[in-house]
Protein backbone atom coordinates (compact mmCIF):
# COMPACT_ATOMS: atom_id res chain seq x y z
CA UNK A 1 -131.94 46.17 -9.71
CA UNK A 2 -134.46 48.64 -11.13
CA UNK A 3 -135.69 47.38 -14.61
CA UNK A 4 -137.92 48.91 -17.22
CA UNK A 5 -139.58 46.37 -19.89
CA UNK A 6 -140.99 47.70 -22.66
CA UNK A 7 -143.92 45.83 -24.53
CA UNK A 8 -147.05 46.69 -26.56
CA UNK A 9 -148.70 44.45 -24.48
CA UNK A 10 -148.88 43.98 -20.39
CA UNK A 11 -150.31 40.63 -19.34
CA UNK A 12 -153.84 42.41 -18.87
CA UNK A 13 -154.31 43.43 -22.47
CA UNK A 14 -156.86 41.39 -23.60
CA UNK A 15 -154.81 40.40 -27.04
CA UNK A 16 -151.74 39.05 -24.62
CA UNK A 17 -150.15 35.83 -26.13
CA UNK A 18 -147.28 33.61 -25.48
CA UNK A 19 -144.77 36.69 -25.48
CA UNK A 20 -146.96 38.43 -22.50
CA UNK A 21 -147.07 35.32 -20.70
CA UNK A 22 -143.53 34.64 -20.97
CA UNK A 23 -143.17 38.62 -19.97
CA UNK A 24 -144.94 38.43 -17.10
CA UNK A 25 -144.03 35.37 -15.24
CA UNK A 26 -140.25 36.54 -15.48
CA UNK A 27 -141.41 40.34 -14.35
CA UNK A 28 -142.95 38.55 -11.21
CA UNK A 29 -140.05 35.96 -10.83
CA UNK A 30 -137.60 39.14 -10.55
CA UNK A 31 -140.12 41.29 -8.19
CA UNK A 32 -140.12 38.01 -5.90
CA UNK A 33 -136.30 38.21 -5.74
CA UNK A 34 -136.14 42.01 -4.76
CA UNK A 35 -136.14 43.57 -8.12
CA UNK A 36 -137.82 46.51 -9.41
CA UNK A 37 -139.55 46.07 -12.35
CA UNK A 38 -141.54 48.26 -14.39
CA UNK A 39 -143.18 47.56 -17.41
CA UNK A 40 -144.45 50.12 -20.37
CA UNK A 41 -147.04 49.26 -22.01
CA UNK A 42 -150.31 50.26 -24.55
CA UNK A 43 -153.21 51.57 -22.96
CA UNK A 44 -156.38 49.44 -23.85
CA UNK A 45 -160.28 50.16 -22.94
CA UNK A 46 -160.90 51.01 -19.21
CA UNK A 47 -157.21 49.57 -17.92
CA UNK A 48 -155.61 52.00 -16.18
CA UNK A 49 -152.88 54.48 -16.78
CA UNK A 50 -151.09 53.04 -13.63
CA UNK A 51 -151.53 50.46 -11.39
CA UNK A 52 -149.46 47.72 -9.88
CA UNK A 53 -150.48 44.26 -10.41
CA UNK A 54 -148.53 40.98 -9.29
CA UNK A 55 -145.74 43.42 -7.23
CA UNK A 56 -145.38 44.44 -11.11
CA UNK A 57 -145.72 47.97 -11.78
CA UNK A 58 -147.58 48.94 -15.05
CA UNK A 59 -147.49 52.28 -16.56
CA UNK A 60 -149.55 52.63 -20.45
CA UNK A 61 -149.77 54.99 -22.49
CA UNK A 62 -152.10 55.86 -25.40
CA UNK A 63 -151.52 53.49 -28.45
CA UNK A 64 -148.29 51.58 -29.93
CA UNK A 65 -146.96 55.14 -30.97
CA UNK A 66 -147.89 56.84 -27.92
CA UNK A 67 -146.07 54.28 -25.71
CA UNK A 68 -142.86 54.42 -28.28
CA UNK A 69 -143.04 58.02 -27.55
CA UNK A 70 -143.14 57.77 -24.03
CA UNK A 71 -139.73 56.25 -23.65
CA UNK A 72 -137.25 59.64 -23.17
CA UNK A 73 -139.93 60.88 -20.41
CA UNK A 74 -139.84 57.49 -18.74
CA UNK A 75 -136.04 56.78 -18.76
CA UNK A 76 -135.57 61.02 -17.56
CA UNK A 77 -137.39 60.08 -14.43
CA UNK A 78 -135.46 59.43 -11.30
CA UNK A 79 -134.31 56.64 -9.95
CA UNK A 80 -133.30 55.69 -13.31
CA UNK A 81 -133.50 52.11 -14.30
CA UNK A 82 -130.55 50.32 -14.20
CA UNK A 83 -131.14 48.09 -16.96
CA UNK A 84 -133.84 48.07 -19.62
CA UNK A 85 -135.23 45.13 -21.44
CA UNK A 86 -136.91 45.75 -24.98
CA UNK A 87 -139.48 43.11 -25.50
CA UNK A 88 -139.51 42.64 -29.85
CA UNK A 89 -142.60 40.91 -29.60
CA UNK A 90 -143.84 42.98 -32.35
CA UNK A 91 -141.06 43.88 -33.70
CA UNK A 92 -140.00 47.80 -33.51
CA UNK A 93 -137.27 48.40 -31.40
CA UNK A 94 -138.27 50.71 -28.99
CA UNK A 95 -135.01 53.07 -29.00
CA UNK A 96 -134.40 52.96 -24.91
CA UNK A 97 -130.41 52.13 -25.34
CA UNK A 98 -130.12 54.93 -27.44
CA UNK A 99 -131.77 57.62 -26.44
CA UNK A 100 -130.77 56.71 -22.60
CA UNK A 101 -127.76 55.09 -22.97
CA UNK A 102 -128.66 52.69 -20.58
CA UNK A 103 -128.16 48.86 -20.37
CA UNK A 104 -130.21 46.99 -22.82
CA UNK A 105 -131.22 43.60 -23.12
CA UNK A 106 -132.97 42.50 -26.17
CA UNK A 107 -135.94 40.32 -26.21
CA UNK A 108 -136.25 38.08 -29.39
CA UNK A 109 -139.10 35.59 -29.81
CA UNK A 110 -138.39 34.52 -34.20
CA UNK A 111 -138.47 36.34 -37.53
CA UNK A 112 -141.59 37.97 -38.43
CA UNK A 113 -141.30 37.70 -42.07
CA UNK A 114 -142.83 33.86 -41.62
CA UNK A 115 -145.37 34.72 -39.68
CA UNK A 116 -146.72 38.05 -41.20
CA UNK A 117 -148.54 36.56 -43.99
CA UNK A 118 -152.11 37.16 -43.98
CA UNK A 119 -151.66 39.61 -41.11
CA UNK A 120 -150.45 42.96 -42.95
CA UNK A 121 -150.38 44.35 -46.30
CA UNK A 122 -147.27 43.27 -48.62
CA UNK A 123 -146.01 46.89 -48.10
CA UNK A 124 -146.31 46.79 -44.14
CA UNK A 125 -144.72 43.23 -44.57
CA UNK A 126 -141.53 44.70 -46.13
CA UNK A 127 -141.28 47.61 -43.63
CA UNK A 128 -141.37 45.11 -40.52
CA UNK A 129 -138.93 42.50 -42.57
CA UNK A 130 -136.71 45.13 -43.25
CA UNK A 131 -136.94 46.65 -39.59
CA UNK A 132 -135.49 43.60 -38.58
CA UNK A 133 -132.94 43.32 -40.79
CA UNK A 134 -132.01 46.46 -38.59
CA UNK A 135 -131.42 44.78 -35.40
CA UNK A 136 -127.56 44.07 -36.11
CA UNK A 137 -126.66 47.83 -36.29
CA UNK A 138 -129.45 49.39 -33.83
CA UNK A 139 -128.76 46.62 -31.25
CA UNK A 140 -124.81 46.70 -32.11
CA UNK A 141 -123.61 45.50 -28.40
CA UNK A 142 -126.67 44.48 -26.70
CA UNK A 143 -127.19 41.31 -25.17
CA UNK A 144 -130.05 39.64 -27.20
CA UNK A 145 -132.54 37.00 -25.04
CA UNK A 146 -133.88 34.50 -27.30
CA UNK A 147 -135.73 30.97 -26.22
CA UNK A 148 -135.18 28.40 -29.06
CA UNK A 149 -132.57 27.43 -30.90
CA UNK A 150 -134.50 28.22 -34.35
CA UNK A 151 -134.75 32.00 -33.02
CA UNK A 152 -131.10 31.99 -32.38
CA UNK A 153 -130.03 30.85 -35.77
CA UNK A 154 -132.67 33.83 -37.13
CA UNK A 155 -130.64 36.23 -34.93
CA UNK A 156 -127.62 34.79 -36.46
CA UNK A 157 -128.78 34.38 -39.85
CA UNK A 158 -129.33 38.65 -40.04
CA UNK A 159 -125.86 39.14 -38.94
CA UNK A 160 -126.01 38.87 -34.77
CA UNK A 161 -122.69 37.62 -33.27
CA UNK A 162 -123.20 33.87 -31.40
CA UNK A 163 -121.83 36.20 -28.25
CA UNK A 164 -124.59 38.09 -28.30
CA UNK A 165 -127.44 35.96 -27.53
CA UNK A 166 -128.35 34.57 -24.47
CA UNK A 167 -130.76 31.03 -24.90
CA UNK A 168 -133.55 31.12 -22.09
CA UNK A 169 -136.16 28.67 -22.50
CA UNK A 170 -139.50 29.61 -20.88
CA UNK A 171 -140.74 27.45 -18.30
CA UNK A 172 -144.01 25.76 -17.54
CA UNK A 173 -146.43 25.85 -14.63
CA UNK A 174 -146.72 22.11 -13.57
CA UNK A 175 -148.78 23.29 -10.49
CA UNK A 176 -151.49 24.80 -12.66
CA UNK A 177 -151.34 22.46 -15.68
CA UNK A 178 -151.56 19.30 -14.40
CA UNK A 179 -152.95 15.71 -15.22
CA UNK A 180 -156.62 15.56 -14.75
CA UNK A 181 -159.59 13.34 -15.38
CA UNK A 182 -159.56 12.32 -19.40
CA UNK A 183 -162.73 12.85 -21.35
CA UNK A 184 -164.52 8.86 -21.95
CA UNK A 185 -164.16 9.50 -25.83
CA UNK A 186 -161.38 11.00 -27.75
CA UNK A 187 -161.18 14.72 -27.52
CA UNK A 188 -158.70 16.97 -29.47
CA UNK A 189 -157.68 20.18 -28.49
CA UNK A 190 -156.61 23.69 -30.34
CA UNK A 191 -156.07 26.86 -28.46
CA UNK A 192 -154.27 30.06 -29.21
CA UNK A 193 -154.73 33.15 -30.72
CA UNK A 194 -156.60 32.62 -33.87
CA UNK A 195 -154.32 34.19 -36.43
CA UNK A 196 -153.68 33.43 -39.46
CA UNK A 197 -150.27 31.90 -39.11
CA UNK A 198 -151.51 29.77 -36.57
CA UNK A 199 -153.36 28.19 -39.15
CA UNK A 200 -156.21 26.90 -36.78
CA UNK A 201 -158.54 25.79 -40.10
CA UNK A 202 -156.15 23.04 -40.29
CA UNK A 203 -157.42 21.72 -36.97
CA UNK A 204 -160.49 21.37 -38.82
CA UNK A 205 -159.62 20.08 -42.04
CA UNK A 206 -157.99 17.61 -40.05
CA UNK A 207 -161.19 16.92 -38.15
CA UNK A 208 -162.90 16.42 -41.15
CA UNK A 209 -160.44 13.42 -42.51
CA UNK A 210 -161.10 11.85 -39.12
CA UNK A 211 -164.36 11.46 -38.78
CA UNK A 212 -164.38 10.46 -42.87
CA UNK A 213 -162.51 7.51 -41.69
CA UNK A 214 -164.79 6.51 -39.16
CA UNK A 215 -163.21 8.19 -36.45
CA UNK A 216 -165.23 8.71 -33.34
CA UNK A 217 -163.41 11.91 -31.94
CA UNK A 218 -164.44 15.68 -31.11
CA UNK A 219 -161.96 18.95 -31.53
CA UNK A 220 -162.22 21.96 -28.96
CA UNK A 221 -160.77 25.30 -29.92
CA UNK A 222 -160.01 27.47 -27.28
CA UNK A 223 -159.14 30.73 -27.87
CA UNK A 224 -160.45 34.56 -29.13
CA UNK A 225 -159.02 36.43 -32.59
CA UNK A 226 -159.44 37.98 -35.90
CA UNK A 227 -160.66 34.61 -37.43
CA UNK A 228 -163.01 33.18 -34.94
CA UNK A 229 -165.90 33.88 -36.57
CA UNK A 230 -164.91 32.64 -39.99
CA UNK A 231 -163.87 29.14 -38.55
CA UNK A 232 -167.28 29.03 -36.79
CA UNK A 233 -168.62 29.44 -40.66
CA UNK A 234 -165.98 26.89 -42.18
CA UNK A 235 -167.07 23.80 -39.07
CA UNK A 236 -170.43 24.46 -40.66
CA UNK A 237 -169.08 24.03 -44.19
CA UNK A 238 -167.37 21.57 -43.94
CA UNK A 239 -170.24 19.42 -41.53
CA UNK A 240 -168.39 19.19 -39.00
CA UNK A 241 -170.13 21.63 -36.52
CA UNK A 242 -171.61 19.13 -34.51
CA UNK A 243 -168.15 17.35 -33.12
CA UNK A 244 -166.67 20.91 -33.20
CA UNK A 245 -166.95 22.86 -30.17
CA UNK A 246 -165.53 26.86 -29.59
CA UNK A 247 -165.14 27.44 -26.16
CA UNK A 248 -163.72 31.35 -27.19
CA UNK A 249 -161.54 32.79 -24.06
CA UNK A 250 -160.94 31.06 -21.03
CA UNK A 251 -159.10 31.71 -17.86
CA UNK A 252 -155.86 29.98 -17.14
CA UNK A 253 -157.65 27.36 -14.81
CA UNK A 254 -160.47 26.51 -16.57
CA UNK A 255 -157.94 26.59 -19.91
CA UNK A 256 -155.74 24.00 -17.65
CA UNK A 257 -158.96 21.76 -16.97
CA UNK A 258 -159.78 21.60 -20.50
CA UNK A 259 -156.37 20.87 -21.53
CA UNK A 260 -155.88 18.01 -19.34
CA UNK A 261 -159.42 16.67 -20.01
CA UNK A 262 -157.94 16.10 -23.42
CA UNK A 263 -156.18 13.14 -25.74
CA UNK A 264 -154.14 14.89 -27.85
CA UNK A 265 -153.15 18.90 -28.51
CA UNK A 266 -153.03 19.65 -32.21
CA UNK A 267 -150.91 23.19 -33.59
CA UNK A 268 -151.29 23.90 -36.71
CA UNK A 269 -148.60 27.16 -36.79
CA UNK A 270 -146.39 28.18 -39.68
CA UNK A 271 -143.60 29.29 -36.77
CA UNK A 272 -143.11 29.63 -32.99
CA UNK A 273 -140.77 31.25 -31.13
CA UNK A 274 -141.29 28.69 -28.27
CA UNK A 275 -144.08 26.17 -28.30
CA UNK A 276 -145.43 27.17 -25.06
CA UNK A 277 -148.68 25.50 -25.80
CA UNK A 278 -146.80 22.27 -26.45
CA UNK A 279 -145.06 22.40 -23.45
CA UNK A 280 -148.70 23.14 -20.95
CA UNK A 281 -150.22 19.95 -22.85
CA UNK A 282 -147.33 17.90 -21.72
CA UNK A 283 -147.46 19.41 -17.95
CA UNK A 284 -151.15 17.43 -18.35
CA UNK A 285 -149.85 14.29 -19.64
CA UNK A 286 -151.04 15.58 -22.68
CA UNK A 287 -148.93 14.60 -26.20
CA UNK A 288 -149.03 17.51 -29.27
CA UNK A 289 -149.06 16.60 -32.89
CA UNK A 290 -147.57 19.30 -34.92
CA UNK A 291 -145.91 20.63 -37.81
CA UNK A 292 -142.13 20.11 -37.91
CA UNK A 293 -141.54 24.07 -38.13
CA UNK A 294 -139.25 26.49 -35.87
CA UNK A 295 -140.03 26.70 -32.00
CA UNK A 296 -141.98 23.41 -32.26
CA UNK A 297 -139.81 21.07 -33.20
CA UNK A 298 -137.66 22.10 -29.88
CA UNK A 299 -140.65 21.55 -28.06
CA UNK A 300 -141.95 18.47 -28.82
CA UNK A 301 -140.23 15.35 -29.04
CA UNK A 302 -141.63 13.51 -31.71
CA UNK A 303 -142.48 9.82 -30.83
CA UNK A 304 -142.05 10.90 -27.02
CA UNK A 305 -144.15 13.16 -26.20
CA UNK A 306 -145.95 13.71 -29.47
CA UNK A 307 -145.60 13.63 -33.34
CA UNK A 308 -143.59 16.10 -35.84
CA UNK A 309 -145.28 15.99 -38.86
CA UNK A 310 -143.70 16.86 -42.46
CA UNK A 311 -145.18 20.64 -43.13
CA UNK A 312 -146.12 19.60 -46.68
CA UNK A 313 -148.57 16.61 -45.89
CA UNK A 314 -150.62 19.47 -44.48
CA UNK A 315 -153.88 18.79 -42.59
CA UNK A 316 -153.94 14.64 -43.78
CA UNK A 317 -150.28 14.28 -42.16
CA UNK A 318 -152.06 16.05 -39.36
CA UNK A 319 -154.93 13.04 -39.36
CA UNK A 320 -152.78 10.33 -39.70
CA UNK A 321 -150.65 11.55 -36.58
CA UNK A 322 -153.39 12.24 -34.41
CA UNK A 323 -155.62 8.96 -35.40
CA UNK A 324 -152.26 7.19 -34.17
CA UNK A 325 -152.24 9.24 -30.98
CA UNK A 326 -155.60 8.45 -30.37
CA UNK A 327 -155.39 4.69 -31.34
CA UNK A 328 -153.03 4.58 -28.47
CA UNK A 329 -154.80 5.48 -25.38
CA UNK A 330 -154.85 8.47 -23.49
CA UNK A 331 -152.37 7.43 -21.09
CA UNK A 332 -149.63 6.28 -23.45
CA UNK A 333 -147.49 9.18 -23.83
CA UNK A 334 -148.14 10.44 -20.30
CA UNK A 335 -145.19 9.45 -18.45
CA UNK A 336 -142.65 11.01 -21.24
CA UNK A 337 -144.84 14.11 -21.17
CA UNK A 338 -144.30 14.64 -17.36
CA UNK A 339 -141.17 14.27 -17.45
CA UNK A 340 -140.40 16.69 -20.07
CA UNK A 341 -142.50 19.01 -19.01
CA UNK A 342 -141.12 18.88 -15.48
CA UNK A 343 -137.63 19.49 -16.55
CA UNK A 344 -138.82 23.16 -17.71
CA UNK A 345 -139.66 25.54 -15.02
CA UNK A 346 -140.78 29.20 -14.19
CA UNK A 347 -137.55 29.38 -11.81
CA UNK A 348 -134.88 28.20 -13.40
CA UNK A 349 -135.96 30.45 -16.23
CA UNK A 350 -136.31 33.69 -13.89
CA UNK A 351 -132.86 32.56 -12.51
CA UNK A 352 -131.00 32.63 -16.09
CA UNK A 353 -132.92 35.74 -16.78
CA UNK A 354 -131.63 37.72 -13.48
CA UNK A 355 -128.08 37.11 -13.93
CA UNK A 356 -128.06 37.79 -17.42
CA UNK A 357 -129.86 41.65 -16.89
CA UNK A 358 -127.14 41.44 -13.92
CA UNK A 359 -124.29 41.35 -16.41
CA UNK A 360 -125.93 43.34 -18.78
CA UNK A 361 -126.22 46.15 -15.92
CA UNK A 362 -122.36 45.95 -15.28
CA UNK A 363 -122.95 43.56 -12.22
């Protein structure tokens, strides 16, 4: 098949997230099984215009408009792509089905309206909520993608038809993240985007009731975003600086080192899509304590391979779970991890994906 995704983003783009990752390890999964794939994408810095990376080829354009714009010139190109996939990462549909009439998969990671908060303006917020209120009519007879079942009740819950949506979990690399040597004394880990409905000041709130109960532990936040600096001012604050260390952006191995040097993985978010982070931590043996909130609660298995906690006990339900983690060993959750973890993978994920833009391409 020749496919076209389209996504702000391209795994290079320095702001790539979950929804790139997810992207991009399906993009190569299909190239590795003799597909075409293309992706269009936003031009950022010195990337260039072109270039193929991973058997992937990339084409960006200049800015999210420019790239929306681009879509008649790059469907009117020959050979035409059989089927088209348009990644809703952030939220806009992109118009491809439309304007080519060509087969179009859908790409749905949750409802933005949770998640917007603190991001964009209240007027902004309306205009994206209401854009997606959209999807039922734009995306009429599309096959919609989704990876939880939280995000398939959203798709339902703005008038999507149950036939519509295809559920494809995202798989895990178990080769890269893997169980490693644990740190001597307890280490907790964050790591993410830093945005505000990630809610990584939580991670340090939580810190802070720790070690105010005599709790010998340290917290390292991975990760790059629009609130790094202002949680680098709040560890000071709040005293904790000195068992608080930013380690800022990280490539996947040393991210996977880190990860597994750890006793416990701590997300703070409002919503997920997919708890990908969840699921890496568990690859490493690793349990997650987390709110009991969409994407998450699929992810981890509370009292197996971590601990749900209620969203309203807020950073002191986040203590409590985590000193009970901790109190536990490193090694006590490790065996449920790996398996759950293992039972998730990169090709059985590519697999589903295939034959459903197979389908969706008259196949």
């Amino acid at each position: 098949m020749r496919i076209q995704w389209y996504n702000h983003r391209d795994i290079r783009h320095p702001l790539a997230g979950g929804a790139e990752r997810t992207m991009w390890e399906v993009c190569k999964g299909l190239v590795r099984r003799g597909h075409s794939v293309e992706v269009i994408s936003c031009r950022f810095a010195n990337l260039p215009t072109q270039e193929t990376f991973d058997g992937v080829q990339i084409r960006r354009f200049a800015g999210n408009l420019g790239s929306h714009l681009s879509v008649p010139l790059a469907l009117r190109e020959r050979p035409r792509p059989e089927v088209v996939v348009e990644d809703l990462a952030h939220v806009v549909p992109w118009g491809a089905g439309m304007l080519g009439r060509v087969p179009t998969v859908a790409f749905f990671h949750h409802l933005h309206y949770r998640s917007l908060s603190g991001q964009v303006g209240r007027v902004a917020g309306a205009a994206l909520k209401t854009i997606e209120r959209t999807y039922p009519f734009i995306y009429r007879q599309r096959t919609f993608v989704t990876e939880s079942l939280s995000s398939q009740e959203d798709l339902v819950s703005i008038g999507l038809r149950p036939q519509q949506i295809v559920r494809i979990p995202p798989g895990v690399d178990s080769g890269l993240f893997r169980p490693g040597d644990r740190s001597r004394d307890p280490l907790i880990v964050w790591y993410g985007r830093m945005q505000p409905y990630k809610r990584p000041e939580h991670a340090l709130l939580a810190l802070k009731e720790l070690l105010a109960e005599g709790v010998s532990v340290r917290l390292l936040v991975i990760g790059g975003g629009p609130d790094a600096e202002r949680l680098k001012q709040m560890a000071r604050d709040l005293s904790i600086a000195g068992a608080t260390e930013f380690a800022g952006v990280v490539s996947d191995r040393a991210l996977a080192s880190l990860l597994a040097s750890s006793w416990v993985n701590v997300q703070c978010s409002r919503t997920e899509g997919w708890g990908l982070t969840s699921m890496e931590a568990a690859a490493c043996g690793v349990p997650t304590v987390c709110y009991d909130v969409p994407g998450l609660r699929e992810t981890v298995r509370s009292g197996e391979t971590g601990t749900l906690v209620t969203e309203s006990s807020g950073p002191r339900g986040l203590a409590l779970a985590l000193r009970k983690v901790i109190e536990s060993g490193p090694g006590a959750y490790q065996s449920a991890c790996l398996h759950w973890a293992h039972s998730h993978s990169w090709d059985a994920t590519v697999s589903l994906w295939a034959k459903t833009l197979e389908v969706a391409a008259g196949g």
